[in-house]
N, C-alpha and C. Protein backbone atom coordinates (compact mmCIF):
# COMPACT_ATOMS: atom_id res chain seq x y z
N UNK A 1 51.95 -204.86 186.17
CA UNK A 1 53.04 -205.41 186.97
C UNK A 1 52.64 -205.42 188.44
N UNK A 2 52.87 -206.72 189.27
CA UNK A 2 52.29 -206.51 190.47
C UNK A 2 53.33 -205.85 191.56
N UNK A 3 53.16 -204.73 192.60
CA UNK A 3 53.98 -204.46 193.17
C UNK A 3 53.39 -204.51 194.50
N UNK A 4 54.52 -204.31 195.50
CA UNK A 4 54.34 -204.62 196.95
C UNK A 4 55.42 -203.28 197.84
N UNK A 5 54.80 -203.09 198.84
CA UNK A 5 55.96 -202.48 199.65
C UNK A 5 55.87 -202.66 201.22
N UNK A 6 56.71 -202.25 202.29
CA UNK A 6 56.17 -202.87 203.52
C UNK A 6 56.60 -201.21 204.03
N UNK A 7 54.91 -201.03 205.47
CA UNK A 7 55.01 -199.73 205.81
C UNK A 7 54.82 -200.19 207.31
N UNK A 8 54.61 -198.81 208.05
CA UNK A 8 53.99 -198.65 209.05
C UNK A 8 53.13 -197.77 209.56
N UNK A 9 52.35 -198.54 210.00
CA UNK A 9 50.89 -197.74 210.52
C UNK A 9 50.91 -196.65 211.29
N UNK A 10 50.66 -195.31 210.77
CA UNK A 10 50.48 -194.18 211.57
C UNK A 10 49.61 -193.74 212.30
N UNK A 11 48.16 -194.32 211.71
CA UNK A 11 47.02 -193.71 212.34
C UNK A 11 46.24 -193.32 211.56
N UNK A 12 44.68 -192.87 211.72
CA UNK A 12 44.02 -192.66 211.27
C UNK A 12 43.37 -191.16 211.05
N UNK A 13 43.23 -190.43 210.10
CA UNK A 13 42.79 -189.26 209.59
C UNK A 13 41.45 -189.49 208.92
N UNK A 14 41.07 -187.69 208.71
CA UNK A 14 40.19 -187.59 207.48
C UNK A 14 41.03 -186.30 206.36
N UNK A 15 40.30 -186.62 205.31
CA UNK A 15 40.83 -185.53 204.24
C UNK A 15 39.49 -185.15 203.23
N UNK A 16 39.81 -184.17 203.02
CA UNK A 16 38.57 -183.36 202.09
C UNK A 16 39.24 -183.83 200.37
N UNK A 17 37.56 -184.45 199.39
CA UNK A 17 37.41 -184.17 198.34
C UNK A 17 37.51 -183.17 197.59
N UNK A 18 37.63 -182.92 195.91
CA UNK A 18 37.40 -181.81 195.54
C UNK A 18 36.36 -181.11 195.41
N UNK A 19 35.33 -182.22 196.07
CA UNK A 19 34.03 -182.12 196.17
C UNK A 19 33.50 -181.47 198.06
N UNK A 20 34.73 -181.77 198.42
CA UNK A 20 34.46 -181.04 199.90
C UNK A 20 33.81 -182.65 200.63
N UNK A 21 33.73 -183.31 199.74
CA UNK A 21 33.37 -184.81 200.97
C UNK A 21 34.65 -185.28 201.69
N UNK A 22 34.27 -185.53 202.99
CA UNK A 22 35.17 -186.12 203.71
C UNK A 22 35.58 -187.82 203.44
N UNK A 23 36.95 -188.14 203.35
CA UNK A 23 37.20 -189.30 203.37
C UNK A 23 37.56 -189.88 204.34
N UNK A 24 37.65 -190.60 205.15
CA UNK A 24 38.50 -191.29 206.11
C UNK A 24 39.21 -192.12 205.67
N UNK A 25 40.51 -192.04 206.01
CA UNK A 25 41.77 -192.63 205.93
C UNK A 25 43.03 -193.15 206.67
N UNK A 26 43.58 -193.86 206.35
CA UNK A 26 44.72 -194.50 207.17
C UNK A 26 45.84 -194.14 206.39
N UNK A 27 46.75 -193.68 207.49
CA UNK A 27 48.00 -192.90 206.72
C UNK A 27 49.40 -193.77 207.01
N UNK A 28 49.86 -194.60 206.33
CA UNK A 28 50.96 -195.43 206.24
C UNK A 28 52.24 -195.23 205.73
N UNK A 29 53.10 -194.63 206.86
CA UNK A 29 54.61 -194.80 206.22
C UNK A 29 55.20 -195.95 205.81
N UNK A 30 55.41 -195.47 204.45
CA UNK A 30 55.88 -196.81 203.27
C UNK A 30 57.19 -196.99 202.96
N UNK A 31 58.08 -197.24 203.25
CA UNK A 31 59.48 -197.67 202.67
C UNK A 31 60.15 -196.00 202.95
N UNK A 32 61.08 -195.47 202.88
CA UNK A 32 62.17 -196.48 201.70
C UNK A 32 62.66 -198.17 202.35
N UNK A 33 62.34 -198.73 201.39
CA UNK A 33 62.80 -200.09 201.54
C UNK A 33 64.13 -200.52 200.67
N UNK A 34 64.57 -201.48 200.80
CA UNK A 34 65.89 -202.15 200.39
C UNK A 34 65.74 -203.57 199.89
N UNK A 35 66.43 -203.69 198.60
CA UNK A 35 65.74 -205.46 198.23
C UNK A 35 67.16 -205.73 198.63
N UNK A 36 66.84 -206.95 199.20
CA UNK A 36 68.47 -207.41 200.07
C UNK A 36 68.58 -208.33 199.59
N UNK A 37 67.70 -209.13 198.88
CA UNK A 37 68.26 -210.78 198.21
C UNK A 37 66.67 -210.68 196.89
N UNK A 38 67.64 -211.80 196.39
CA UNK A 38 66.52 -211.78 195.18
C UNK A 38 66.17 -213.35 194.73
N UNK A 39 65.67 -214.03 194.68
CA UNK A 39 65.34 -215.30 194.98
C UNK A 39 64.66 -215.71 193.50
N UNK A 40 65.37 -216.71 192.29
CA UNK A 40 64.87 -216.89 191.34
C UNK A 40 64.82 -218.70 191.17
N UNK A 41 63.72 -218.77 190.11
CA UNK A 41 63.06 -219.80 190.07
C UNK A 41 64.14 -221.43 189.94
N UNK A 42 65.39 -220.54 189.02
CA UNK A 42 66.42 -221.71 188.68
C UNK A 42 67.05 -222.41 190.23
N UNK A 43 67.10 -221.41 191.07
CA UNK A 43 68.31 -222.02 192.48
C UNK A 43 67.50 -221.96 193.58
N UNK A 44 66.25 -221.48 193.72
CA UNK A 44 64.95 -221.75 194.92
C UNK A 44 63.82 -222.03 194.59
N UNK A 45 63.14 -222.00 193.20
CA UNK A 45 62.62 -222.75 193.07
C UNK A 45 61.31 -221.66 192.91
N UNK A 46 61.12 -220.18 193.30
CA UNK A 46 60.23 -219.60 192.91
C UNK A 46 61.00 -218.09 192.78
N UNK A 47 60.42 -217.10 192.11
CA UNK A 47 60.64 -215.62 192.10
C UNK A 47 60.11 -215.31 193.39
N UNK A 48 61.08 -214.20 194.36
CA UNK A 48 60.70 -213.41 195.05
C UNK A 48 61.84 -212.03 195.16
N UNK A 49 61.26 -211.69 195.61
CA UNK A 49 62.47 -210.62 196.68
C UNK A 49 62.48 -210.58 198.03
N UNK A 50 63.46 -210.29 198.54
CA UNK A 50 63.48 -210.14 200.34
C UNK A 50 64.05 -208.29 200.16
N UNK A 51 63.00 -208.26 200.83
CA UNK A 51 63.60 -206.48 200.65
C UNK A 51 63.25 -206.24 202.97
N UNK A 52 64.43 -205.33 203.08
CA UNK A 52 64.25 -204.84 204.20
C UNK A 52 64.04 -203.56 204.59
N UNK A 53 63.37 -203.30 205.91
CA UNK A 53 62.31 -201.78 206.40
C UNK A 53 62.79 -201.32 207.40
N UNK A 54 63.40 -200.27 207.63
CA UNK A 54 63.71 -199.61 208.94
C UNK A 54 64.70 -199.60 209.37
N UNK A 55 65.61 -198.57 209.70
CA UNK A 55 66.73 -198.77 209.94
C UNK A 55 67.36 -199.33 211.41
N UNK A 56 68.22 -199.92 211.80
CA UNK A 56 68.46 -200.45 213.04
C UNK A 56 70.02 -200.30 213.58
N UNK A 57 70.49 -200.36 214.68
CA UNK A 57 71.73 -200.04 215.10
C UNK A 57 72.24 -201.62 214.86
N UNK A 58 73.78 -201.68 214.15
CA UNK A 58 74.00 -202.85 213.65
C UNK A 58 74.42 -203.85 215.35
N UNK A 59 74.68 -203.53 216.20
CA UNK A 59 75.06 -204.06 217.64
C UNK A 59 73.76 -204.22 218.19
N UNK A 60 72.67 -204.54 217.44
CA UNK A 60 71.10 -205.28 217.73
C UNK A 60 71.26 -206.48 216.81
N UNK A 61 72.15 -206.49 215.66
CA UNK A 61 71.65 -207.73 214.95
C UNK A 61 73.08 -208.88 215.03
N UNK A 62 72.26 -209.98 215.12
CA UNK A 62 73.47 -210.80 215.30
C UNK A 62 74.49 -211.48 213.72
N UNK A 63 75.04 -212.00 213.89
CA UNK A 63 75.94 -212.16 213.01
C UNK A 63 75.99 -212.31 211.46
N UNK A 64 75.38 -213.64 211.54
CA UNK A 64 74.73 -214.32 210.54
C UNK A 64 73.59 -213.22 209.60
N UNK A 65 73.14 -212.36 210.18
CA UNK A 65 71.66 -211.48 209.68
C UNK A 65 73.25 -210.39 208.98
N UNK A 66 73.86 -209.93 209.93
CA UNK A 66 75.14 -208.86 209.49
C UNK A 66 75.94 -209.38 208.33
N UNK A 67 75.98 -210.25 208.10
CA UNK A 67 76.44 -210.93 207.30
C UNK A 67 75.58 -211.21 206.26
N UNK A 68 74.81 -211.13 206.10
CA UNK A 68 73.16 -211.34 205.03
C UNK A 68 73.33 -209.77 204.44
N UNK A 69 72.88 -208.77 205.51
CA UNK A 69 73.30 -207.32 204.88
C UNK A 69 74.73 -207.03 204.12
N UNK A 70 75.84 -207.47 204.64
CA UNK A 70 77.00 -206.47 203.97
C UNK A 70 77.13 -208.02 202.60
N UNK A 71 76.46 -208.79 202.60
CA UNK A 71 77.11 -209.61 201.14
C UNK A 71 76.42 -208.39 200.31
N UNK A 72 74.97 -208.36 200.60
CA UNK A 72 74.26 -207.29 199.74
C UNK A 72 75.03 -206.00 199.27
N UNK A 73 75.45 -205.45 200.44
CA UNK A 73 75.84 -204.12 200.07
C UNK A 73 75.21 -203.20 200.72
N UNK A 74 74.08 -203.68 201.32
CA UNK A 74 73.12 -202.25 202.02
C UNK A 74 73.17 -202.44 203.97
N UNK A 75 72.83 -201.09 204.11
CA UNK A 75 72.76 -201.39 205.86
C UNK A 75 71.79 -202.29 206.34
N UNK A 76 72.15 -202.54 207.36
CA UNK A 76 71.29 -203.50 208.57
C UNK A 76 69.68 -202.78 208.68
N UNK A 77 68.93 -203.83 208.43
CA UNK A 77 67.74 -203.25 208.44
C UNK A 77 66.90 -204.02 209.83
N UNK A 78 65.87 -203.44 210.37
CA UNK A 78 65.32 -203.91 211.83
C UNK A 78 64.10 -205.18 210.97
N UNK A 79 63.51 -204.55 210.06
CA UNK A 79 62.24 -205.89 209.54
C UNK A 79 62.56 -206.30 208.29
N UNK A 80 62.95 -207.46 207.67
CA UNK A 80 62.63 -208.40 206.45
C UNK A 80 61.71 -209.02 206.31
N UNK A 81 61.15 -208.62 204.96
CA UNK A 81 59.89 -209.47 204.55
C UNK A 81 60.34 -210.29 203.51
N UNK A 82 59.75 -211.13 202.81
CA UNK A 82 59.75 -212.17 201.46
C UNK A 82 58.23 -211.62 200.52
N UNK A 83 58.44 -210.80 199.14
CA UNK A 83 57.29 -210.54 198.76
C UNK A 83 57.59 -211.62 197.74
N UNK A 84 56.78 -211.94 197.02
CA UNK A 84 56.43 -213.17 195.90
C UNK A 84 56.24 -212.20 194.61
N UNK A 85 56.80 -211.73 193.83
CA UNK A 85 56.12 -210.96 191.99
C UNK A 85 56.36 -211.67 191.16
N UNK A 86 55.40 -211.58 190.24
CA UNK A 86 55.44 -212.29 189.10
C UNK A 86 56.75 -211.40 188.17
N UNK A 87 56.80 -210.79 188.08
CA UNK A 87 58.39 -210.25 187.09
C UNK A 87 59.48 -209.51 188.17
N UNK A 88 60.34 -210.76 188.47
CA UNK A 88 61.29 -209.53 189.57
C UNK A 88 62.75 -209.05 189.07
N UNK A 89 62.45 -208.93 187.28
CA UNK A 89 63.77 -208.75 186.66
C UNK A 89 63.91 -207.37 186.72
N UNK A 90 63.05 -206.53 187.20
CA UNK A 90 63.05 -204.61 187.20
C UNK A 90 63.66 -204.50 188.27
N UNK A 91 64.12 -205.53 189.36
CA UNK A 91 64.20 -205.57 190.75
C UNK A 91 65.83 -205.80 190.85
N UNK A 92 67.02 -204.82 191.23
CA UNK A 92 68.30 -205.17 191.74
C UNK A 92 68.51 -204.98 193.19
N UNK A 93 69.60 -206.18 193.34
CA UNK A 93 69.94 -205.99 194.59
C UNK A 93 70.32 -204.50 195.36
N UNK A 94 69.83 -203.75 196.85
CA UNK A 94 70.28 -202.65 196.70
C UNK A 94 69.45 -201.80 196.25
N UNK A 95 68.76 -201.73 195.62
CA UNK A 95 67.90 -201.07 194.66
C UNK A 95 66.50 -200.37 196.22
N UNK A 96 66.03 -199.82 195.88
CA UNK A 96 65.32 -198.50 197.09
C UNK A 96 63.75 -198.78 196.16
N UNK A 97 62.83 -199.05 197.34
CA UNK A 97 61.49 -199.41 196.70
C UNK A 97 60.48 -198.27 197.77
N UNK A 98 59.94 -196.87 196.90
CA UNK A 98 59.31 -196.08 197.63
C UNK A 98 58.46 -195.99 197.46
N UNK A 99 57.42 -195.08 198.11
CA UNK A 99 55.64 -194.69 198.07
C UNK A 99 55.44 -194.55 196.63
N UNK A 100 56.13 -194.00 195.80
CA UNK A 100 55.38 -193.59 194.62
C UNK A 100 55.40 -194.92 193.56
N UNK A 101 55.45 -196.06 194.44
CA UNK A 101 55.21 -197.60 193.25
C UNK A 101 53.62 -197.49 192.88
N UNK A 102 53.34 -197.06 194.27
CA UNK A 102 51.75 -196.99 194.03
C UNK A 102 50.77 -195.26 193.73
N UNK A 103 50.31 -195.21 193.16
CA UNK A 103 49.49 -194.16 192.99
C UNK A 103 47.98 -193.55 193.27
N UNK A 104 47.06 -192.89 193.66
CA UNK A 104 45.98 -192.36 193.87
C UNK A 104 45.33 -193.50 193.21
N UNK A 105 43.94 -194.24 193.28
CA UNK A 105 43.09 -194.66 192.77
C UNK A 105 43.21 -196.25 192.09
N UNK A 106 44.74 -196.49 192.49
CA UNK A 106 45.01 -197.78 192.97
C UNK A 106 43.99 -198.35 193.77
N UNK A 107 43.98 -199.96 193.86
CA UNK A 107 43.24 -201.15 194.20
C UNK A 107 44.59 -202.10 194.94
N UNK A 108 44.12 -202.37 196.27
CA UNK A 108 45.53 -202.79 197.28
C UNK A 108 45.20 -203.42 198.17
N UNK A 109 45.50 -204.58 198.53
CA UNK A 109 45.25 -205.24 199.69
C UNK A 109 46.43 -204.96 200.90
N UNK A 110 45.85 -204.97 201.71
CA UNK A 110 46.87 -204.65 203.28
C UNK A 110 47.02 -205.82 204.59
N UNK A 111 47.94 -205.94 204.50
CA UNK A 111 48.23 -207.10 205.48
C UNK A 111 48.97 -206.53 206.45
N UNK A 112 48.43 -207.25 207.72
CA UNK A 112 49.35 -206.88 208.70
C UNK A 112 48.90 -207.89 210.60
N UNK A 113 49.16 -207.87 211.30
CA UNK A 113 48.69 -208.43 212.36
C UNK A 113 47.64 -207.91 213.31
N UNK A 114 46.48 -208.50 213.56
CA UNK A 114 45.28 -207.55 214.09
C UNK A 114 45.93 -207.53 215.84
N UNK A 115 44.99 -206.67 215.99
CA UNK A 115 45.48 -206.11 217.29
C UNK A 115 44.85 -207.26 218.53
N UNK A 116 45.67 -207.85 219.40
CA UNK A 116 45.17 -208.80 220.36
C UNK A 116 44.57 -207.66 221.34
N UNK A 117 43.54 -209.13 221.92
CA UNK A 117 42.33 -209.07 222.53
C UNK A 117 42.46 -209.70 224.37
N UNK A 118 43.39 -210.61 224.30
CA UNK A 118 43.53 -211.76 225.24
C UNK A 118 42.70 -212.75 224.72
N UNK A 119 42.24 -213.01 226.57
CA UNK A 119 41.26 -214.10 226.06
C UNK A 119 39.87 -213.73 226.70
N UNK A 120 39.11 -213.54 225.72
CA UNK A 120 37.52 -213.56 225.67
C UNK A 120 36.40 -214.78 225.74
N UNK A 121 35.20 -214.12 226.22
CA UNK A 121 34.40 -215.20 226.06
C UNK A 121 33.89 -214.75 224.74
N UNK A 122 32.77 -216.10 224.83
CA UNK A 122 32.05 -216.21 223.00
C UNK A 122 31.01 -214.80 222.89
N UNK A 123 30.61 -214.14 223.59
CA UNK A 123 30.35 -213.01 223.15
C UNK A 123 30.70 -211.60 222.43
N UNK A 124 31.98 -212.12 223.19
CA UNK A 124 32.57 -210.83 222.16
C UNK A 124 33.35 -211.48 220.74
N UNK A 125 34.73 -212.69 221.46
CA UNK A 125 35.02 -213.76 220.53
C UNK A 125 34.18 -213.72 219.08
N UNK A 126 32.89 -214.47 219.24
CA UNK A 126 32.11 -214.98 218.14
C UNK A 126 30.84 -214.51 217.88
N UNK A 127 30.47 -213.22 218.84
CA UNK A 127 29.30 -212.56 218.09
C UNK A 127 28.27 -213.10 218.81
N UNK A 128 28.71 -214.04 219.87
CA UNK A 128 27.38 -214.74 220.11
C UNK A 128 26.21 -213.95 221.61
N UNK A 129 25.06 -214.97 221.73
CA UNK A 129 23.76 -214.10 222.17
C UNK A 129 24.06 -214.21 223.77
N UNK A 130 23.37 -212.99 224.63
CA UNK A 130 23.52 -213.61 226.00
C UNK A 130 21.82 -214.30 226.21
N UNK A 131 22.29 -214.65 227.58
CA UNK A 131 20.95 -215.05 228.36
C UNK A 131 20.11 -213.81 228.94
N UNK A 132 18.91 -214.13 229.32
CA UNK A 132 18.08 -212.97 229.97
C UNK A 132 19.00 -212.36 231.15
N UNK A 133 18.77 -210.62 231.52
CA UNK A 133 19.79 -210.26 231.92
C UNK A 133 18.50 -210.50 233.06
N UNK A 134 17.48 -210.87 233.28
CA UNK A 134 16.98 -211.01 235.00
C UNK A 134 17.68 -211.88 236.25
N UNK A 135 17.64 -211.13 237.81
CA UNK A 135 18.32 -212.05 238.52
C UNK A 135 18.09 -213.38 238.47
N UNK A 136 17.03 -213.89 237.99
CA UNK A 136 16.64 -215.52 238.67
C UNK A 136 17.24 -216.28 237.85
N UNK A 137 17.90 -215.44 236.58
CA UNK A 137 17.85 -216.61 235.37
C UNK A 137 19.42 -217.16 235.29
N UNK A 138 20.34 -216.84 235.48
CA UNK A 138 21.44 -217.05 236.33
C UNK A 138 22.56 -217.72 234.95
N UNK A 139 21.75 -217.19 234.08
CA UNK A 139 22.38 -217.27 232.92
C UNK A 139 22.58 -216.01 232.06
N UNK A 140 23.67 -215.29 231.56
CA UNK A 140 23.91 -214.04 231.28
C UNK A 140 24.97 -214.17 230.42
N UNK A 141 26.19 -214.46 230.73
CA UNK A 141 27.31 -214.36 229.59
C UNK A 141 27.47 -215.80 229.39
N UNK A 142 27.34 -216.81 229.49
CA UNK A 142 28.36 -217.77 229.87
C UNK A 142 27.90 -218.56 228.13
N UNK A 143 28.83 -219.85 228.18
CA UNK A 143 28.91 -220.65 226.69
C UNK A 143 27.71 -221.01 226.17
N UNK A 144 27.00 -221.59 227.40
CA UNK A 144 25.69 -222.50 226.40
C UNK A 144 26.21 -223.57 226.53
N UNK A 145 25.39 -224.62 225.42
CA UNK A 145 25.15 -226.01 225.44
C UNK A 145 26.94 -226.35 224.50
N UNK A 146 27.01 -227.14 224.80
CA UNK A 146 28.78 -227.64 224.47
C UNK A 146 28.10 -228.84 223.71
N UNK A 147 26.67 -229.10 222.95
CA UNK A 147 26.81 -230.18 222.74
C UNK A 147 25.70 -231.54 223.19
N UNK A 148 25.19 -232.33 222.77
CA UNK A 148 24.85 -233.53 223.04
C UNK A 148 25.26 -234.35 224.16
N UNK A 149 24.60 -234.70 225.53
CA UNK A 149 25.48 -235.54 226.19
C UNK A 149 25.70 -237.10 226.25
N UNK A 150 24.73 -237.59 225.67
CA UNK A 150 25.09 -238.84 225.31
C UNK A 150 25.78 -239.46 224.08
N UNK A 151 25.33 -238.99 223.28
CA UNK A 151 25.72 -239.35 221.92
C UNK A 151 25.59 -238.34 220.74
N UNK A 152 27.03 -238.04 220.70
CA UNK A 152 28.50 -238.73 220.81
C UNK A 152 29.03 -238.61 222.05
N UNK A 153 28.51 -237.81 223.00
CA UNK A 153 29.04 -237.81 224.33
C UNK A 153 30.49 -236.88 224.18
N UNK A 154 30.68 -236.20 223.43
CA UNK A 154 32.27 -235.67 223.31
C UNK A 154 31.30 -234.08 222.44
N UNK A 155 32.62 -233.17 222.69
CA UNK A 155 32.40 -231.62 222.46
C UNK A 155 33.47 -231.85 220.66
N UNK A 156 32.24 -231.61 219.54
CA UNK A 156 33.17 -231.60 218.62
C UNK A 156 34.38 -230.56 218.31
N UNK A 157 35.02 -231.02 217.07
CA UNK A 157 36.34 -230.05 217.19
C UNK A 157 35.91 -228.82 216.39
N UNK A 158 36.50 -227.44 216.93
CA UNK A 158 36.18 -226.28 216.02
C UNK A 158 35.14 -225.50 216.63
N UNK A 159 34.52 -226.20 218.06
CA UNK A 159 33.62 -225.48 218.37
C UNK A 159 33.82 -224.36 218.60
N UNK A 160 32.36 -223.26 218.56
CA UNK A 160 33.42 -221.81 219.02
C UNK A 160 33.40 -221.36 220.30
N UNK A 161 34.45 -221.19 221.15
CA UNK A 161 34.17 -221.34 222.76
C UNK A 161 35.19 -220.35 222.95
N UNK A 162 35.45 -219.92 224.43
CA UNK A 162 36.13 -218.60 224.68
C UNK A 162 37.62 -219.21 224.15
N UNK A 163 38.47 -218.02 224.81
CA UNK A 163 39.66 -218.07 224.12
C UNK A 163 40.46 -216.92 223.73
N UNK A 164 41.73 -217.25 223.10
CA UNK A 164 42.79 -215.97 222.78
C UNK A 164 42.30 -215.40 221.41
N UNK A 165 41.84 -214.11 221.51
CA UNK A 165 41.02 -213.34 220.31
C UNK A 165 42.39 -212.33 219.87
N UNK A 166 42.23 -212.60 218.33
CA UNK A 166 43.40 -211.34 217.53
C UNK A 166 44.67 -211.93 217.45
N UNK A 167 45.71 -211.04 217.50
CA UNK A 167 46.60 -210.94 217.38
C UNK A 167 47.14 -212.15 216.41
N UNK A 168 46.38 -212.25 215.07
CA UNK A 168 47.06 -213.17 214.03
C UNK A 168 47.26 -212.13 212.83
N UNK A 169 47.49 -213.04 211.76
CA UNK A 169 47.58 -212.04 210.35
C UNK A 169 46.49 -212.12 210.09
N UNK A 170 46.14 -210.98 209.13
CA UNK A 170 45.25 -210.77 208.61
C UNK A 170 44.98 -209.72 207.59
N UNK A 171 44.18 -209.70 206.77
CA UNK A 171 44.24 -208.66 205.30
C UNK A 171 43.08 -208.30 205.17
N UNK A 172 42.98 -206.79 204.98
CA UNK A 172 42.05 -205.72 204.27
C UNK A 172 42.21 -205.87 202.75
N UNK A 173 41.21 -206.33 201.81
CA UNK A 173 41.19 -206.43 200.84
C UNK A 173 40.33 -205.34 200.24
N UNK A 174 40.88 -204.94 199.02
CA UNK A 174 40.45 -204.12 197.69
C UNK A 174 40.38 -202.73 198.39
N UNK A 175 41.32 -202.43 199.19
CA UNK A 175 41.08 -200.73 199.94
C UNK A 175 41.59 -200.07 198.68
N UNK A 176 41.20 -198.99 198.41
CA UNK A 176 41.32 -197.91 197.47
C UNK A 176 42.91 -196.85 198.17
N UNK A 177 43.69 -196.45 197.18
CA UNK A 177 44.81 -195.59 197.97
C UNK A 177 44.34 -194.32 197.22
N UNK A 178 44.29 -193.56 198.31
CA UNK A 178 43.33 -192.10 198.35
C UNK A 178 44.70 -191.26 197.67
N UNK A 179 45.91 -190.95 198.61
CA UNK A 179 46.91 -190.44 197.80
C UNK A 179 48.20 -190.99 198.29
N UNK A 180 49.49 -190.26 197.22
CA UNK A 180 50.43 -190.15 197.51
C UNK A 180 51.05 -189.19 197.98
N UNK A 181 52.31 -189.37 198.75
CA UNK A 181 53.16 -187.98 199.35
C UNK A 181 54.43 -188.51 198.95
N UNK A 182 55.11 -188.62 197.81
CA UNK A 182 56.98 -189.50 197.94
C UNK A 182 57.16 -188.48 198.60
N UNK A 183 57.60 -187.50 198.71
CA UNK A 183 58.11 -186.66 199.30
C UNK A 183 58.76 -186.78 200.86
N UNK A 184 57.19 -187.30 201.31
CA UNK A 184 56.99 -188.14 202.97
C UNK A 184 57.19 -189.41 203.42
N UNK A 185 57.33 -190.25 201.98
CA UNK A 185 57.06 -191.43 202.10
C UNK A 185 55.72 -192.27 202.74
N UNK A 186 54.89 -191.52 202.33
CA UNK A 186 53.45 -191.85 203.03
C UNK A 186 52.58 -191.71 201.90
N UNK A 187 51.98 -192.86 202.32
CA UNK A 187 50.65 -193.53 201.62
C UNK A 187 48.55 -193.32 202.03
N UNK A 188 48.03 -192.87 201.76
CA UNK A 188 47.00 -192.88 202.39
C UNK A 188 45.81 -193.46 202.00
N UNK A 189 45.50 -194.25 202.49
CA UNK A 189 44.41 -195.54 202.23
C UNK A 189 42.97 -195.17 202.55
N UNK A 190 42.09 -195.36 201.88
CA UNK A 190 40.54 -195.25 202.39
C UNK A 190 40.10 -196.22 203.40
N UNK A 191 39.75 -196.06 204.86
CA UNK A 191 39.14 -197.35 205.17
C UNK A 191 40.25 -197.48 206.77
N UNK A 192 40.46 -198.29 206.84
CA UNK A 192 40.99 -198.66 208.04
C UNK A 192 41.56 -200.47 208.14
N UNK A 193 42.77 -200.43 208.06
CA UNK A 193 43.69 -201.32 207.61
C UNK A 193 44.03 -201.89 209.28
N UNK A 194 44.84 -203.95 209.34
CA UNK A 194 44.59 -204.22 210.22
C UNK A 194 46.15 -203.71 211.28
N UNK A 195 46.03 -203.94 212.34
CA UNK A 195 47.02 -203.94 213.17
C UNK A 195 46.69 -202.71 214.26
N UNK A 196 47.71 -201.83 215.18
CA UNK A 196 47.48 -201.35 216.41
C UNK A 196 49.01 -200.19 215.24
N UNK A 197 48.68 -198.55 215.59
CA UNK A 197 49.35 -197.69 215.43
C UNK A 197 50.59 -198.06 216.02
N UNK A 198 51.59 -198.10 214.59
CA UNK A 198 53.43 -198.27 214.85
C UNK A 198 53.05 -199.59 213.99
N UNK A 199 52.33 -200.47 213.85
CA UNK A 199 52.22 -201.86 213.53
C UNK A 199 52.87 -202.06 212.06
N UNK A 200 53.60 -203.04 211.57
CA UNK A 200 54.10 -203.17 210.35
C UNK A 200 53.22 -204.30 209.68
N UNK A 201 52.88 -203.31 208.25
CA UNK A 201 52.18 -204.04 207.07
C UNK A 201 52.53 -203.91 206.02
N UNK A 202 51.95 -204.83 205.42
CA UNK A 202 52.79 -204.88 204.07
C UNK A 202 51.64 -204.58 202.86
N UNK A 203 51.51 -203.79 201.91
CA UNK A 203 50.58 -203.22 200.56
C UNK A 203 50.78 -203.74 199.59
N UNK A 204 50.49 -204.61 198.85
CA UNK A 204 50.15 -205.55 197.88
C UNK A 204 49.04 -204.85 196.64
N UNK A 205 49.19 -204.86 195.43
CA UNK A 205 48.08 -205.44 194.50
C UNK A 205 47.18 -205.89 195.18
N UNK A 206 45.81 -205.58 194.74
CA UNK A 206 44.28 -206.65 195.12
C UNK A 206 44.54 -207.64 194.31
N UNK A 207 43.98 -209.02 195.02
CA UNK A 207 43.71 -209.99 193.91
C UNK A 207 42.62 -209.69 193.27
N UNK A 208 41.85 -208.93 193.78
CA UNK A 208 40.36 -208.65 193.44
C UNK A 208 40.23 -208.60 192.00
N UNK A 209 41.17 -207.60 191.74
CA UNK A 209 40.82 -206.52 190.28
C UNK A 209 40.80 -207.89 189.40
């Protein structure tokens, strides 16, 4: 059964094997979450759930959203997501989705928004080479050749040139979940998952497996 939950990023640790090897890990508070609507194939056209994360003072949310919560039945929540499952008949409105969906030695992809950069040049941007760092050569960071100047006479599209670096979505695929805590509601992942500490992501099934 594929499951999903939406957390937030705490930060990064290590933890000892039973073997005494160190793991490094990312420790993610996971839900309790709330499925607030349930979305089926007959009246939208696909299965999902909308489940919401975090609690919020209801005189932050405006009407229409207050009104989305109390048809449900549950409090005002600060983040809604839309997860997509293939069986969401285990799933009621109301219903509380916690850390222990997932277990130790699970296979999980992690989504979340990478941490912005501004705007960079192509060295850091795209990996790319500098010029000789001697004074005469008067070339050091900068783009390079943009290109052909006669023909086509134009800079094609897609080139890779400076610019606003990060801050999009993005996913850690096939991370291993080292353990569980329900207790804490915390999750702990091998590896290092995307976004900036406090950042909200969401834990998915790998497509991998």
């Amino acid at each position: 059964m594929k499951k999903a939950i939406i957390g937030r990023k705490v930060g990064m640790t290590q933890i000892f094997d039973e073997n005494g090897k160190i793991i490094p890990v990312t420790v993610v508070e996971a839900g309790p979450c709330v499925v607030v609507q349930k979305k089926t194939t007959d009246k939208e056209g696909y299965d999902a759930i909308q489940v919401g994360y975090g609690d919020v003072r209801e005189k932050l949310v405006n009407k229409p959203a207050k009104g989305h919560f109390t048809k449900a039945g549950v409090t005002v929540k600060r983040f809604v997501k839309e997860l997509r499952l293939e069986d969401i008949s285990a799933y009621e409105i109301g219903q509380e989705i916690k850390a222990d969906v997932f277990a130790a030695g699970d296979r999980v992809d992690v989504s979340g928004v990478s941490k912005g950069k501004g705007f960079q040049g192509t060295i850091k941007r795209w990996n790319g080479n500098r010029g000789p760092m001697s004074h005469g050569s008067k070339f050091h960071r900068a783009v390079g050749s943009m290109g052909a100047s006669s023909d086509p006479s134009r800079t094609f599209k897609n080139k890779k040139m400076p610019g606003h670096m990060g801050n999009v979505n993005t996913t850690a695929l096939n991370l291993e979940v080292v353990k569980v805590m329900p207790e804490k509601n915390v999750i702990l992942i091998k590896g290092g998952i995307p976004g900036p500490n406090k950042g909200i992501v969401v834990i998915r099934n790998t497509v991998k497996a």
